[in-house]
N, C-alpha and C. Protein backbone atom coordinates (compact mmCIF):
# COMPACT_ATOMS: atom_id res chain seq x y z
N UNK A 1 36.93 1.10 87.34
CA UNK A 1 35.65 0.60 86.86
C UNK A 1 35.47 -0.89 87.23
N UNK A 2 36.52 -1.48 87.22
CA UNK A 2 36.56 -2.98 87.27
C UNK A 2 35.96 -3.25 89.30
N UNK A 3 36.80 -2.70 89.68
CA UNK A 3 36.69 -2.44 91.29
C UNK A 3 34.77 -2.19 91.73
N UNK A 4 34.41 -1.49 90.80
CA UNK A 4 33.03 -0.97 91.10
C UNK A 4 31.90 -1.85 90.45
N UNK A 5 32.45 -2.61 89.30
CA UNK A 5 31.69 -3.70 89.27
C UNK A 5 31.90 -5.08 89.31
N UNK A 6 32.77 -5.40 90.41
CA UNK A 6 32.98 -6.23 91.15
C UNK A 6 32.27 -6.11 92.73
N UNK A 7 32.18 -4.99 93.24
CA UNK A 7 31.72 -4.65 94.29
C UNK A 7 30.48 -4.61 94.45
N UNK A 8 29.60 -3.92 93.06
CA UNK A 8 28.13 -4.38 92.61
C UNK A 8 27.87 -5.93 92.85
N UNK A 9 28.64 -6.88 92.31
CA UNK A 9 28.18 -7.75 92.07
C UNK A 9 28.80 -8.70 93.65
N UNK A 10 29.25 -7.96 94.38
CA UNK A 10 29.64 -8.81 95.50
C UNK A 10 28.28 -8.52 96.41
N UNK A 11 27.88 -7.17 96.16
CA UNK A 11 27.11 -6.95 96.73
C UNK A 11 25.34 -7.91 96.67
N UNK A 12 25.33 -8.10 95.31
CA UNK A 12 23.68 -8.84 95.17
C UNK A 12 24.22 -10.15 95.44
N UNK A 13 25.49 -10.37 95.57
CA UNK A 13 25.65 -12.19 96.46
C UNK A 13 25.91 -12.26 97.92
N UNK A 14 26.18 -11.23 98.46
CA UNK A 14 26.43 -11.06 100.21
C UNK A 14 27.60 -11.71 99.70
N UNK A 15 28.40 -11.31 98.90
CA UNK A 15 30.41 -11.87 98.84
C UNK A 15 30.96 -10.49 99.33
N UNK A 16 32.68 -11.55 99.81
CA UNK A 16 33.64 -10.52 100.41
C UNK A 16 34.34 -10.49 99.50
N UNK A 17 34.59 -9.81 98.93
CA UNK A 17 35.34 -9.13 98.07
C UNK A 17 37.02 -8.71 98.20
N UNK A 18 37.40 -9.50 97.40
CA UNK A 18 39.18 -9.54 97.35
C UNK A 18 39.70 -8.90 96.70
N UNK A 19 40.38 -7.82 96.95
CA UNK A 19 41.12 -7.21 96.37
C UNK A 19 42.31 -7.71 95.91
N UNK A 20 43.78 -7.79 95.25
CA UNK A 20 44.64 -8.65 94.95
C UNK A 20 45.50 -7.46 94.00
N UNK A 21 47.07 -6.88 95.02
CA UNK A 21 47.56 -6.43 94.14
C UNK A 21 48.77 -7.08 94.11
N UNK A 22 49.87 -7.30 92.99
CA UNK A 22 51.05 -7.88 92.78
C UNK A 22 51.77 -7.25 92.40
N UNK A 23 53.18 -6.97 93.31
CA UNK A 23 54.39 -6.13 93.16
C UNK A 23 55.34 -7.08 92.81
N UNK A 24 56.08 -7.01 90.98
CA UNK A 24 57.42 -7.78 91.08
C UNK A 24 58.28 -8.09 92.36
N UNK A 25 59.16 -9.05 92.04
CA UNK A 25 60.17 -9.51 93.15
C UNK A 25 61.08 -8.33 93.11
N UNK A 26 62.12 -8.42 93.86
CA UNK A 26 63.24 -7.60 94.39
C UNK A 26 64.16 -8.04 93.42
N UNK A 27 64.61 -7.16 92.93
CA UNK A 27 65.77 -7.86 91.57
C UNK A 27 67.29 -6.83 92.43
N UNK A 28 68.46 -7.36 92.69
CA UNK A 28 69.36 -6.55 92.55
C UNK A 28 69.97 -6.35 91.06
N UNK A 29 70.61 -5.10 91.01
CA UNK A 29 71.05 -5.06 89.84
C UNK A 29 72.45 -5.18 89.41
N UNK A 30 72.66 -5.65 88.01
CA UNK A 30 73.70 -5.84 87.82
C UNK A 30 74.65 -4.77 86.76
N UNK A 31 75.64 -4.62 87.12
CA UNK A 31 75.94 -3.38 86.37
C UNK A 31 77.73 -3.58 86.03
N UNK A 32 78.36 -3.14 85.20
CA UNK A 32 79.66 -3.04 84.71
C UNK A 32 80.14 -2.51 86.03
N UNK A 33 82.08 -3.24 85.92
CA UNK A 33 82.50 -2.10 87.16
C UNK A 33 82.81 -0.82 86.85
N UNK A 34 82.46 0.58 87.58
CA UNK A 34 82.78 1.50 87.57
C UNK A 34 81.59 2.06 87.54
N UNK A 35 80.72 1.31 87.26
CA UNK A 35 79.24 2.37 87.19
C UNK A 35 78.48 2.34 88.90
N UNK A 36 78.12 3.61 89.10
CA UNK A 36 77.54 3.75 90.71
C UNK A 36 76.18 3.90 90.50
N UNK A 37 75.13 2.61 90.78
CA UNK A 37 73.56 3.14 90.98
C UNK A 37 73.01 2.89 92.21
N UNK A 38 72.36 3.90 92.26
CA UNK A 38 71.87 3.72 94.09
C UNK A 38 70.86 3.27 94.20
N UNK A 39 70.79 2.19 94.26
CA UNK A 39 69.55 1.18 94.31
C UNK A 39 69.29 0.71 95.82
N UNK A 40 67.91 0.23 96.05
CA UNK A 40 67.12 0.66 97.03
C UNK A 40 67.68 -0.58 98.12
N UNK A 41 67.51 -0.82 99.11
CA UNK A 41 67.60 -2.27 99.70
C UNK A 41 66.33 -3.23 99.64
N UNK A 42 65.76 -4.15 99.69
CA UNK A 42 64.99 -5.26 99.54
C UNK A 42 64.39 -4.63 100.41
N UNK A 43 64.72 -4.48 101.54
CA UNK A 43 64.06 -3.75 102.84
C UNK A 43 63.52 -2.56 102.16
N UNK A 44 64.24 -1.82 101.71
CA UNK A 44 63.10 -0.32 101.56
C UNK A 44 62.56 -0.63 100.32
N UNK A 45 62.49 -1.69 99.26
CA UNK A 45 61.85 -1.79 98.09
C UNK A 45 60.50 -2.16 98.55
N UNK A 46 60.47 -3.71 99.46
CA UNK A 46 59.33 -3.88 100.06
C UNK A 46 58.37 -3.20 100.25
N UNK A 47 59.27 -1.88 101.39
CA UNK A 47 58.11 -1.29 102.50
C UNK A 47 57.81 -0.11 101.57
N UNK A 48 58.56 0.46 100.38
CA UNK A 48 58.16 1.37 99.17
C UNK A 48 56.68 0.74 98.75
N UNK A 49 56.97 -0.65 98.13
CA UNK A 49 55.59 -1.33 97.39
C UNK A 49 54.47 -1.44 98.47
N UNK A 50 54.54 -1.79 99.30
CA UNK A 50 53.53 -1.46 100.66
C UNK A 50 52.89 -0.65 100.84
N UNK A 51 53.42 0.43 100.72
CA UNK A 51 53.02 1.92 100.60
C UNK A 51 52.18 2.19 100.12
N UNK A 52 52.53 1.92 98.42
CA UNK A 52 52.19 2.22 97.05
C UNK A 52 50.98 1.18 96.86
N UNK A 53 50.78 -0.12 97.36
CA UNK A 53 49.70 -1.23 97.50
C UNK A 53 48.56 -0.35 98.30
N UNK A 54 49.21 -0.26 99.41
CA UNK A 54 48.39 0.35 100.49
C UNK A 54 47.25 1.36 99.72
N UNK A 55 48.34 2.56 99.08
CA UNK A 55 47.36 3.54 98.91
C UNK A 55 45.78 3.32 97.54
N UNK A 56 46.71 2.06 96.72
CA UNK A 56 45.90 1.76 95.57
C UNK A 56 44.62 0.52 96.18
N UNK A 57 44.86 0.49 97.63
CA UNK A 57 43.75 -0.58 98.70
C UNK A 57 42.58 0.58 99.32
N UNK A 58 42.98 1.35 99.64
CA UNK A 58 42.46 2.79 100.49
C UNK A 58 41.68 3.46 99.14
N UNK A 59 41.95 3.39 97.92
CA UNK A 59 41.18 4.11 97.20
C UNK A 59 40.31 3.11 96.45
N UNK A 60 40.44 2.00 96.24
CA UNK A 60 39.79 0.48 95.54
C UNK A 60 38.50 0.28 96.91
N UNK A 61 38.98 -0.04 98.08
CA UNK A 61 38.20 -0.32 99.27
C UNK A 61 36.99 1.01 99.59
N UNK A 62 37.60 1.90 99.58
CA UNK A 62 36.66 3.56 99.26
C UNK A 62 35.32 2.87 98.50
N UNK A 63 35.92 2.24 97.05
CA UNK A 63 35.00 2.26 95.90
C UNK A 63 33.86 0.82 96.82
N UNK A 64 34.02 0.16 96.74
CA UNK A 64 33.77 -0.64 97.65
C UNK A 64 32.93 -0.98 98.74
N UNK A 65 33.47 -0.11 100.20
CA UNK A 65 32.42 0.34 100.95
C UNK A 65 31.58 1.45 100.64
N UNK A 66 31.94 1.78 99.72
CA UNK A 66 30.85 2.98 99.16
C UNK A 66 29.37 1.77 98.79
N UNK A 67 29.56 0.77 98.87
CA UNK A 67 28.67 -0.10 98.06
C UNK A 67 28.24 -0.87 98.89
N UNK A 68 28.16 -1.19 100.38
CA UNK A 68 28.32 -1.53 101.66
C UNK A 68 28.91 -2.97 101.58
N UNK A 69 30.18 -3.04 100.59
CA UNK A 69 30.55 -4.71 100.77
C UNK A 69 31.80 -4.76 101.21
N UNK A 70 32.09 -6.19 102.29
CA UNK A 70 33.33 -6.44 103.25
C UNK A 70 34.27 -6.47 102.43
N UNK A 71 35.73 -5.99 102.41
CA UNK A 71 36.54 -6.09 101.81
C UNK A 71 37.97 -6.22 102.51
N UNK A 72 38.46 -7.42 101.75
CA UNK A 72 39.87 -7.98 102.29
C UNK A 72 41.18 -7.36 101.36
N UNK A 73 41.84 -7.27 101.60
CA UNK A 73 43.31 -7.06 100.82
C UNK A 73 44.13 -8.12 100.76
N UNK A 74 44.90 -8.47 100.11
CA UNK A 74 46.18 -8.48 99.67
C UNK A 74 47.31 -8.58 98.74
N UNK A 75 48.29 -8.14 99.73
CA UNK A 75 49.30 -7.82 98.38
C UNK A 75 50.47 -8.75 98.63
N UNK A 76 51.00 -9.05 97.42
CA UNK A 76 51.85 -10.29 96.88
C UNK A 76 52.70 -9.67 96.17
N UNK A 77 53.74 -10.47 95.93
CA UNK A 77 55.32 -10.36 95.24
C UNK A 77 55.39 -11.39 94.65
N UNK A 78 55.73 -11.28 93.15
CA UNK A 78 55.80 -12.30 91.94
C UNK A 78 56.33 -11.86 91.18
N UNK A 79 56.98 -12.28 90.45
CA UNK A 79 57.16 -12.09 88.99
C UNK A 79 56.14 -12.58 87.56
N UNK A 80 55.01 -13.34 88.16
CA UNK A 80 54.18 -13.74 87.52
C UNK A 80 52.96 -13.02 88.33
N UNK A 81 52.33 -11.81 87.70
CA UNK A 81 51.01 -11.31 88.32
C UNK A 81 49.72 -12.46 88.14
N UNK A 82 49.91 -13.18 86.59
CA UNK A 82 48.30 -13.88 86.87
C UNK A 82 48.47 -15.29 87.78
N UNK A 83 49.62 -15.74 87.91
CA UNK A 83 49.94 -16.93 88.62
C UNK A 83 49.60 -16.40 89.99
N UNK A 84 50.19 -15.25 90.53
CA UNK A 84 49.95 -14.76 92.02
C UNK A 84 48.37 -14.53 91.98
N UNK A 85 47.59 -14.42 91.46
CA UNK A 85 46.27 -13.40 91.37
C UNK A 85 45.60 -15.37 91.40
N UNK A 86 45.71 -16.16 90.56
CA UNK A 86 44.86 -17.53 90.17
C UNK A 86 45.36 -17.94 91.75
N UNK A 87 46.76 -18.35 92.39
CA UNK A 87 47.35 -18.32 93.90
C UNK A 87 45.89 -17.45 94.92
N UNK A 88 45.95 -16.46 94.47
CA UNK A 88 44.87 -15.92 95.70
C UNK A 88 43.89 -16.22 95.52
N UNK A 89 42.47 -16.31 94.98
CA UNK A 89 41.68 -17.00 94.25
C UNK A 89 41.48 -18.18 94.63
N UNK A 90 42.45 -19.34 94.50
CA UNK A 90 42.30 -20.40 95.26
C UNK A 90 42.18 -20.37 96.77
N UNK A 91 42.91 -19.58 97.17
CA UNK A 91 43.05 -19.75 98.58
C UNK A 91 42.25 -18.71 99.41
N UNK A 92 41.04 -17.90 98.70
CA UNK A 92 40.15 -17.37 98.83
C UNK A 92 39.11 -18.05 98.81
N UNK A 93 39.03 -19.04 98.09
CA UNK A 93 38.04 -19.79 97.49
C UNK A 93 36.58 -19.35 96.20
N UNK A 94 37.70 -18.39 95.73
CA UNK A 94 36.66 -17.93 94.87
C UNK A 94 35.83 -17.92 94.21
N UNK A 95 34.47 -17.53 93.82
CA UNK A 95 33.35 -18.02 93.04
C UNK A 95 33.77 -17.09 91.56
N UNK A 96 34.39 -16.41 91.16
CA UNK A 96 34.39 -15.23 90.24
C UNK A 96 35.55 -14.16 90.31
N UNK A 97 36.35 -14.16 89.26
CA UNK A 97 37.73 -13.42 89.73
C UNK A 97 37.00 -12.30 88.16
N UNK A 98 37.02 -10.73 88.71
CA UNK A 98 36.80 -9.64 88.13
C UNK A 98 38.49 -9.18 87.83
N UNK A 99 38.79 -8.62 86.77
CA UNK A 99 39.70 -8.26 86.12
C UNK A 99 39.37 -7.12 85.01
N UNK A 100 40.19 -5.94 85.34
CA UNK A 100 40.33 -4.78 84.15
C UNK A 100 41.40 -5.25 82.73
N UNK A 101 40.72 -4.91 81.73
CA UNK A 101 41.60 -4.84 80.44
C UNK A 101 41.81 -3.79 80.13
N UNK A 102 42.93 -3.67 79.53
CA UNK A 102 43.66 -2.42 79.11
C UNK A 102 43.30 -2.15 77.62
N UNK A 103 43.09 -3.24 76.94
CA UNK A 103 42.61 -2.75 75.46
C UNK A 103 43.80 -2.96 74.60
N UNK A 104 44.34 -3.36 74.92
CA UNK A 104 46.00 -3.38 73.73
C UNK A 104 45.54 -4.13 72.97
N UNK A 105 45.90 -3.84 71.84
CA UNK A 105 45.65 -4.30 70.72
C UNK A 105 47.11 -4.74 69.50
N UNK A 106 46.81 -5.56 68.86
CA UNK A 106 47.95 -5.94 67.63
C UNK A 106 49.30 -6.10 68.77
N UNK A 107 50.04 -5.72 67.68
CA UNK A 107 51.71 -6.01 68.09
C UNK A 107 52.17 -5.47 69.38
N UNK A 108 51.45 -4.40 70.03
CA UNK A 108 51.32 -4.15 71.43
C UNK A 108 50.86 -5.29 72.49
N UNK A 109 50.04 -5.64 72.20
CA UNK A 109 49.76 -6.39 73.22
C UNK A 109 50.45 -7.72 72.52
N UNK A 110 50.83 -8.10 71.59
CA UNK A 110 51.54 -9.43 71.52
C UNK A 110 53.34 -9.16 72.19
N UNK A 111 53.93 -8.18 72.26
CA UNK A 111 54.89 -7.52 73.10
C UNK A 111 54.32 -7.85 74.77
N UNK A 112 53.80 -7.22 74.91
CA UNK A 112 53.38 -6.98 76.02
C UNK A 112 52.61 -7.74 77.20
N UNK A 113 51.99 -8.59 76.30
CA UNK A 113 51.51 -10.01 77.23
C UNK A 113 49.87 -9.51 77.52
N UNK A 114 49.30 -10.34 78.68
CA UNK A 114 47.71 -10.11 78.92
C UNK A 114 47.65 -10.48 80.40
N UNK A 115 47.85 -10.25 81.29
CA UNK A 115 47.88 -10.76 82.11
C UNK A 115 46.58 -11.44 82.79
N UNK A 116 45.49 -10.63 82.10
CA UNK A 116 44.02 -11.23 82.11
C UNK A 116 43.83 -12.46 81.04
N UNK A 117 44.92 -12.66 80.12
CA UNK A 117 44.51 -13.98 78.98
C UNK A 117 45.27 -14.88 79.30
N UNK A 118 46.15 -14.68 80.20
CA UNK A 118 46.72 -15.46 81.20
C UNK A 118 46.01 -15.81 82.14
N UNK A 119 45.33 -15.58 82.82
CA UNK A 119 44.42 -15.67 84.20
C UNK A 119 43.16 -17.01 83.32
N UNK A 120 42.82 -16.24 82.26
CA UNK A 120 41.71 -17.12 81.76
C UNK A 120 42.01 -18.14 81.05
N UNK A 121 43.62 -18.68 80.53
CA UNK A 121 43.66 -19.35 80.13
C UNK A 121 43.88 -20.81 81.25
N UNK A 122 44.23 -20.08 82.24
CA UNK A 122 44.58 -21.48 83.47
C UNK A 122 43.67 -21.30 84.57
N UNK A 123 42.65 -20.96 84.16
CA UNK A 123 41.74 -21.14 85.67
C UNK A 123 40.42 -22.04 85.17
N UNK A 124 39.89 -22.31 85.76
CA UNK A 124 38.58 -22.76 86.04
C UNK A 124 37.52 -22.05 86.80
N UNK A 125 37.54 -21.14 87.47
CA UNK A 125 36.76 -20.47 88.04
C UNK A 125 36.50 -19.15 86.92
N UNK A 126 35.33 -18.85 87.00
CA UNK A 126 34.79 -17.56 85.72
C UNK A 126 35.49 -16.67 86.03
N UNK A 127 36.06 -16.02 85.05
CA UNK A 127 36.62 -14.21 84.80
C UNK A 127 35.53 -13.66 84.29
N UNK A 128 35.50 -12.55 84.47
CA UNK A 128 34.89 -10.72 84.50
C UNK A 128 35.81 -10.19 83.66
N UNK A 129 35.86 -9.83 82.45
CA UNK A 129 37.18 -8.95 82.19
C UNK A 129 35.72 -7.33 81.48
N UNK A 130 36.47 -6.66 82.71
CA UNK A 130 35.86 -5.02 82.65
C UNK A 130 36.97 -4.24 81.79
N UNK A 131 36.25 -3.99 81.18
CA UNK A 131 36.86 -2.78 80.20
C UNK A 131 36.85 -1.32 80.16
């Protein structure tokens, strides 16, 4: 939903429209001796999240040119999603960063963080938060 009215609204400004997805960093893991986990290499974790970016770009961009507006990608590695997302934004030069909320509420979302009340608490440029 967020994707489609962002794309509306790129559309009545003649804007290109940024997509922005963020895959954690590569963590190896650490484990007691004797325990065997077959964990992935950095190399195939990458080109896994690539994949998985890719296909969530191909169905976001769908929504998108369905709406006849230009659309850019990219995807980033962070451990901080709204720091990487405010990072693209700048260097997009953005007029308006659109963002989905999940709705968490109470002790869930105080667990769980906001990554959109994060975004709005350190930017200067307007948020969209679609629900």
């Amino acid at each position: 939903h967020a994707v489609k009215t962002a794309a509306s609204i790129a559309k009545d400004m003649g804007a290109l429209l940024t997509l922005v997805h963020v895959t954690p960093d590569y963590r190896t893991p650490y484990y007691p001796d004797g325990v065997m986990i077959d964990w992935p290499s950095e190399k195939d974790y990458k080109r896994d999240c690539a994949s998985a970016a890719e296909k969530v770009f191909q169905k976001d961009a769908a929504v998108a040119l369905k709406e006849g507006v230009e659309v850019e990608t990219v995807h980033l590695f962070g451990d901080s999603p709204a720091e990487q997302i405010l990072a693209a934004a700048k260097r997009a030069k953005s007029d308006l960063i659109v963002m989905a909320s999940h709705g968490r509420k109470g002790f869930e979302a105080l667990l769980l963080g906001s990554e959109t009340q994060k975004v709005l608490a350190r930017t200067q440029v307007p948020v969209l938060v679609v629900r």
